[in-house]
N, C-alpha and C. Protein backbone atom coordinates (compact mmCIF):
# COMPACT_ATOMS: atom_id res chain seq x y z
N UNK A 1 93.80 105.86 119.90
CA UNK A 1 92.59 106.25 119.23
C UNK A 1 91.50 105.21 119.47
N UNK A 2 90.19 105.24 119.51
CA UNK A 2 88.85 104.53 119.85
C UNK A 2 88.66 104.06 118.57
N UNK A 3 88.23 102.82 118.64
CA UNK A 3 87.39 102.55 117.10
C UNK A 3 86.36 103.21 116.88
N UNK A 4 86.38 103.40 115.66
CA UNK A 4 84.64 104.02 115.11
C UNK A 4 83.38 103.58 115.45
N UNK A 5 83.54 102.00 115.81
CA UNK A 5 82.30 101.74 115.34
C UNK A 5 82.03 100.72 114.51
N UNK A 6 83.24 101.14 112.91
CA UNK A 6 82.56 100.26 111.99
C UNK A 6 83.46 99.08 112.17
N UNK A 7 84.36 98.66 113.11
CA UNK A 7 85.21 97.59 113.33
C UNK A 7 84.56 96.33 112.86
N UNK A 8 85.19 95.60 112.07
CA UNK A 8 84.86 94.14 111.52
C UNK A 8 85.94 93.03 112.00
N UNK A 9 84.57 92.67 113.35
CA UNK A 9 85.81 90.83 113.44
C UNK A 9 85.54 90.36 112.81
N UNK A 10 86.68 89.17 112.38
CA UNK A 10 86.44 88.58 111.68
C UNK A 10 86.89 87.05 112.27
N UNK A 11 86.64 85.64 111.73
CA UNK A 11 86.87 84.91 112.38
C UNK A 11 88.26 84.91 112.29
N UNK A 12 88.95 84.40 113.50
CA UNK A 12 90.93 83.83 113.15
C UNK A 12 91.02 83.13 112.50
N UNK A 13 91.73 83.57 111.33
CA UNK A 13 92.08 82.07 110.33
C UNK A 13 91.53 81.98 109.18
N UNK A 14 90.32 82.41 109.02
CA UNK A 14 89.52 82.60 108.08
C UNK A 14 89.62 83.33 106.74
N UNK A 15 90.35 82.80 105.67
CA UNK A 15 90.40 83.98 104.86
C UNK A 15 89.69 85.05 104.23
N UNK A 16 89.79 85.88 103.87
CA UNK A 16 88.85 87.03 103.59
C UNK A 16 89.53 87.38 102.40
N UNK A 17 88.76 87.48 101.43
CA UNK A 17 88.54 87.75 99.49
C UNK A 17 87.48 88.30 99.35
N UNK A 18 88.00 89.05 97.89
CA UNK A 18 86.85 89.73 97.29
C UNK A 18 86.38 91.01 97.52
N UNK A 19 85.26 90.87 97.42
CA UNK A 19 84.40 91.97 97.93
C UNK A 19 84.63 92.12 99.71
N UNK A 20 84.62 91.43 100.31
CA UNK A 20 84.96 91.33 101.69
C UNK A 20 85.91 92.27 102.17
N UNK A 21 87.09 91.40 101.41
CA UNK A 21 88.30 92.40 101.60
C UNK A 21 87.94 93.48 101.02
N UNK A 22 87.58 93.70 100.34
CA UNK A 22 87.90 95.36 99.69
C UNK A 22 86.82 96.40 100.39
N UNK A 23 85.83 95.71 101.09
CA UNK A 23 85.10 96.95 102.14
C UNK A 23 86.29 96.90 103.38
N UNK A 24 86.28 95.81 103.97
CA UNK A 24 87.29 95.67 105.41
C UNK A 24 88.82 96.67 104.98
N UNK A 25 89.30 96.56 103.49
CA UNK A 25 90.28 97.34 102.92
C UNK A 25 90.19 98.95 103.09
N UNK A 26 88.86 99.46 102.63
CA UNK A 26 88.71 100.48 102.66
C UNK A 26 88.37 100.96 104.11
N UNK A 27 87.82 100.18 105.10
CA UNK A 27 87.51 100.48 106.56
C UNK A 27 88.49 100.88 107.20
N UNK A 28 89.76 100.11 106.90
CA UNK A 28 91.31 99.67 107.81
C UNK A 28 91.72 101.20 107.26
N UNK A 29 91.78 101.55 105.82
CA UNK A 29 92.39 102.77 105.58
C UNK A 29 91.94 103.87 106.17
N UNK A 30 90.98 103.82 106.23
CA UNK A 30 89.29 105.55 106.50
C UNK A 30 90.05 105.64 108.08
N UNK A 31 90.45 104.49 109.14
CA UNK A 31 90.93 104.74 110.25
C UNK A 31 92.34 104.79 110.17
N UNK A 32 93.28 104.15 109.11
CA UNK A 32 94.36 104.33 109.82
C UNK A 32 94.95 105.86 109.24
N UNK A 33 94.49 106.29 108.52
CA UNK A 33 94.38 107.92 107.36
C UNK A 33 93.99 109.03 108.97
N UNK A 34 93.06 108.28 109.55
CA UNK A 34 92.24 109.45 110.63
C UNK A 34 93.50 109.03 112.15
N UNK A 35 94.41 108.27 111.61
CA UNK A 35 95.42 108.50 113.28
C UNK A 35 95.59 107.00 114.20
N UNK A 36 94.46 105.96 113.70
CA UNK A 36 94.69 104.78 114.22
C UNK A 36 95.30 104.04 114.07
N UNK A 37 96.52 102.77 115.09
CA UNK A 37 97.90 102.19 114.59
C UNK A 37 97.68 100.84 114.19
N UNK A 38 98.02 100.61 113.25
CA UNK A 38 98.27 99.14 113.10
C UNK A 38 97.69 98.47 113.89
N UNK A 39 98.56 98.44 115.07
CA UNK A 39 98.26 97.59 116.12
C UNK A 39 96.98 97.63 116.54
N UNK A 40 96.45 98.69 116.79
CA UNK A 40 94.87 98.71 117.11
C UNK A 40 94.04 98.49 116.06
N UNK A 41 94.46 98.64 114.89
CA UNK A 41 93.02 98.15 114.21
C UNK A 41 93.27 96.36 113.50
N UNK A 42 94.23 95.89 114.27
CA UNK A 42 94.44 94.40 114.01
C UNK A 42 93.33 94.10 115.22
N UNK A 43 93.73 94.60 116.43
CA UNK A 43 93.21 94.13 117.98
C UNK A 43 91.70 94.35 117.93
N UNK A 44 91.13 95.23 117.18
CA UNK A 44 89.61 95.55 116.76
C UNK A 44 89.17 94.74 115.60
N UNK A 45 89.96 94.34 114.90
CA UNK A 45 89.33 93.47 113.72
C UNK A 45 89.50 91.86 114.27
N UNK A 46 90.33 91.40 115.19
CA UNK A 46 91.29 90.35 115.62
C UNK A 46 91.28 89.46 114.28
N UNK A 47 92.20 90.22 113.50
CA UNK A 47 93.71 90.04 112.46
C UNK A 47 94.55 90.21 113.06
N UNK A 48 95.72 89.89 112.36
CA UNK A 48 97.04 89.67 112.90
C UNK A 48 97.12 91.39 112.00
N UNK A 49 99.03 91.37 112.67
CA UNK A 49 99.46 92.96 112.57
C UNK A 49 100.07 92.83 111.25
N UNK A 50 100.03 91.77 110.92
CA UNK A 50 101.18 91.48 109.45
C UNK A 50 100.08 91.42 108.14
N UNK A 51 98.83 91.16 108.60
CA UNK A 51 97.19 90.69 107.50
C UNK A 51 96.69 92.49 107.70
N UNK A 52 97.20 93.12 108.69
CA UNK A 52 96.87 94.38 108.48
C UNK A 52 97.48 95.36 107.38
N UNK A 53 98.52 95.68 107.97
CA UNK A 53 99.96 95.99 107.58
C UNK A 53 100.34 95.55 105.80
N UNK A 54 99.79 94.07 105.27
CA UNK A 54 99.50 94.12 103.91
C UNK A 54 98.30 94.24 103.31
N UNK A 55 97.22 94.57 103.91
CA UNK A 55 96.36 95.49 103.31
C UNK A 55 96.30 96.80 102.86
N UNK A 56 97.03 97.03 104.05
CA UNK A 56 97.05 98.91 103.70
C UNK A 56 97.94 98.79 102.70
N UNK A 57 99.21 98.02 102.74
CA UNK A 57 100.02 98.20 101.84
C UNK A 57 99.72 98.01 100.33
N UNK A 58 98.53 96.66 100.41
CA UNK A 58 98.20 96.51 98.96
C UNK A 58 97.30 97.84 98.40
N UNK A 59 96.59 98.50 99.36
CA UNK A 59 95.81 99.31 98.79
C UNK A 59 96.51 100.71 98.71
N UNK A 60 97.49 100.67 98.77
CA UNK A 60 98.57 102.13 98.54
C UNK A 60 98.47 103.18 99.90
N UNK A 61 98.72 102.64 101.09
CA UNK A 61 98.28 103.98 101.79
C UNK A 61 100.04 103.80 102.25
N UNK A 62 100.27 105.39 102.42
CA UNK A 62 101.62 105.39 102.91
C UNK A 62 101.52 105.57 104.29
N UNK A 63 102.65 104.47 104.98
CA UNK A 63 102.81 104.26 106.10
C UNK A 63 103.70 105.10 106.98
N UNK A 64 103.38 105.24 108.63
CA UNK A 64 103.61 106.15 109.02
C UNK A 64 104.69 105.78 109.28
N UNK A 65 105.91 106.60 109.57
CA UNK A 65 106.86 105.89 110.93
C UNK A 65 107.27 105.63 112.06
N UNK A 66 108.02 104.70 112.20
CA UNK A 66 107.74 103.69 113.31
C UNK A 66 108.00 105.02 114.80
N UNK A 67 107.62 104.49 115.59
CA UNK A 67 107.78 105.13 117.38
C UNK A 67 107.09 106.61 117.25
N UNK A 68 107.59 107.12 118.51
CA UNK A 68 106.90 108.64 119.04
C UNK A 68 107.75 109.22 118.88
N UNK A 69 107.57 110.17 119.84
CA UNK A 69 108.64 111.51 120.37
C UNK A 69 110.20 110.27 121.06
N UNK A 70 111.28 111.21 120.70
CA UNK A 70 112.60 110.51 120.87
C UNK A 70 113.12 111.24 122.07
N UNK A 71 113.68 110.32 123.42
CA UNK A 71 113.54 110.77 124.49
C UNK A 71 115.50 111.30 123.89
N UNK A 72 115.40 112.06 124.77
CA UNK A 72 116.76 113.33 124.40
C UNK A 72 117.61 112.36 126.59
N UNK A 73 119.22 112.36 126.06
CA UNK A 73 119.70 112.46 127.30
C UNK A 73 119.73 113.55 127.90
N UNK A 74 119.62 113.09 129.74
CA UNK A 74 119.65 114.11 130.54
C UNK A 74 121.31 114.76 131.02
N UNK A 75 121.93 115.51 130.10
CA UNK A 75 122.99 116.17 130.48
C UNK A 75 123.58 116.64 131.66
């Protein structure tokens, strides 16, 4: 999936509170709700996948599960 747009870097390392977090909170959800992974909206914000991953989690969004389509043996 493409970012929106409203992607927020932020510096590495830097903590983020408050009001901060809770727009960047609600940003991370609005995309990962519309189909975008973890992984990409860490790589668009450059957060780590684990500062992602407990955001969504603090803000209640249920997470998808893990992998794709499951490759079947060739008989």
């Amino acid at each position: 999936m493409a970012a929106t747009g409203t992607a927020t870097s932020t510096e590495k390392g830097r903590r983020i509170v408050g009001a901060e977090r809770q727009t960047l909170a609600k940003d991370l959800v609005k995309r990962y709700t519309s189909g975008e992974s973890i992984r990409a909206l860490a790589a668009s914000t450059g957060r780590s996948y684990g500062f992602v991953h407990r955001v969504l989690t603090e803000s209640g969004v249920q997470l998808r599960q893990r992998g794709g389509a499951r490759r079947r043996k060739k008989s």
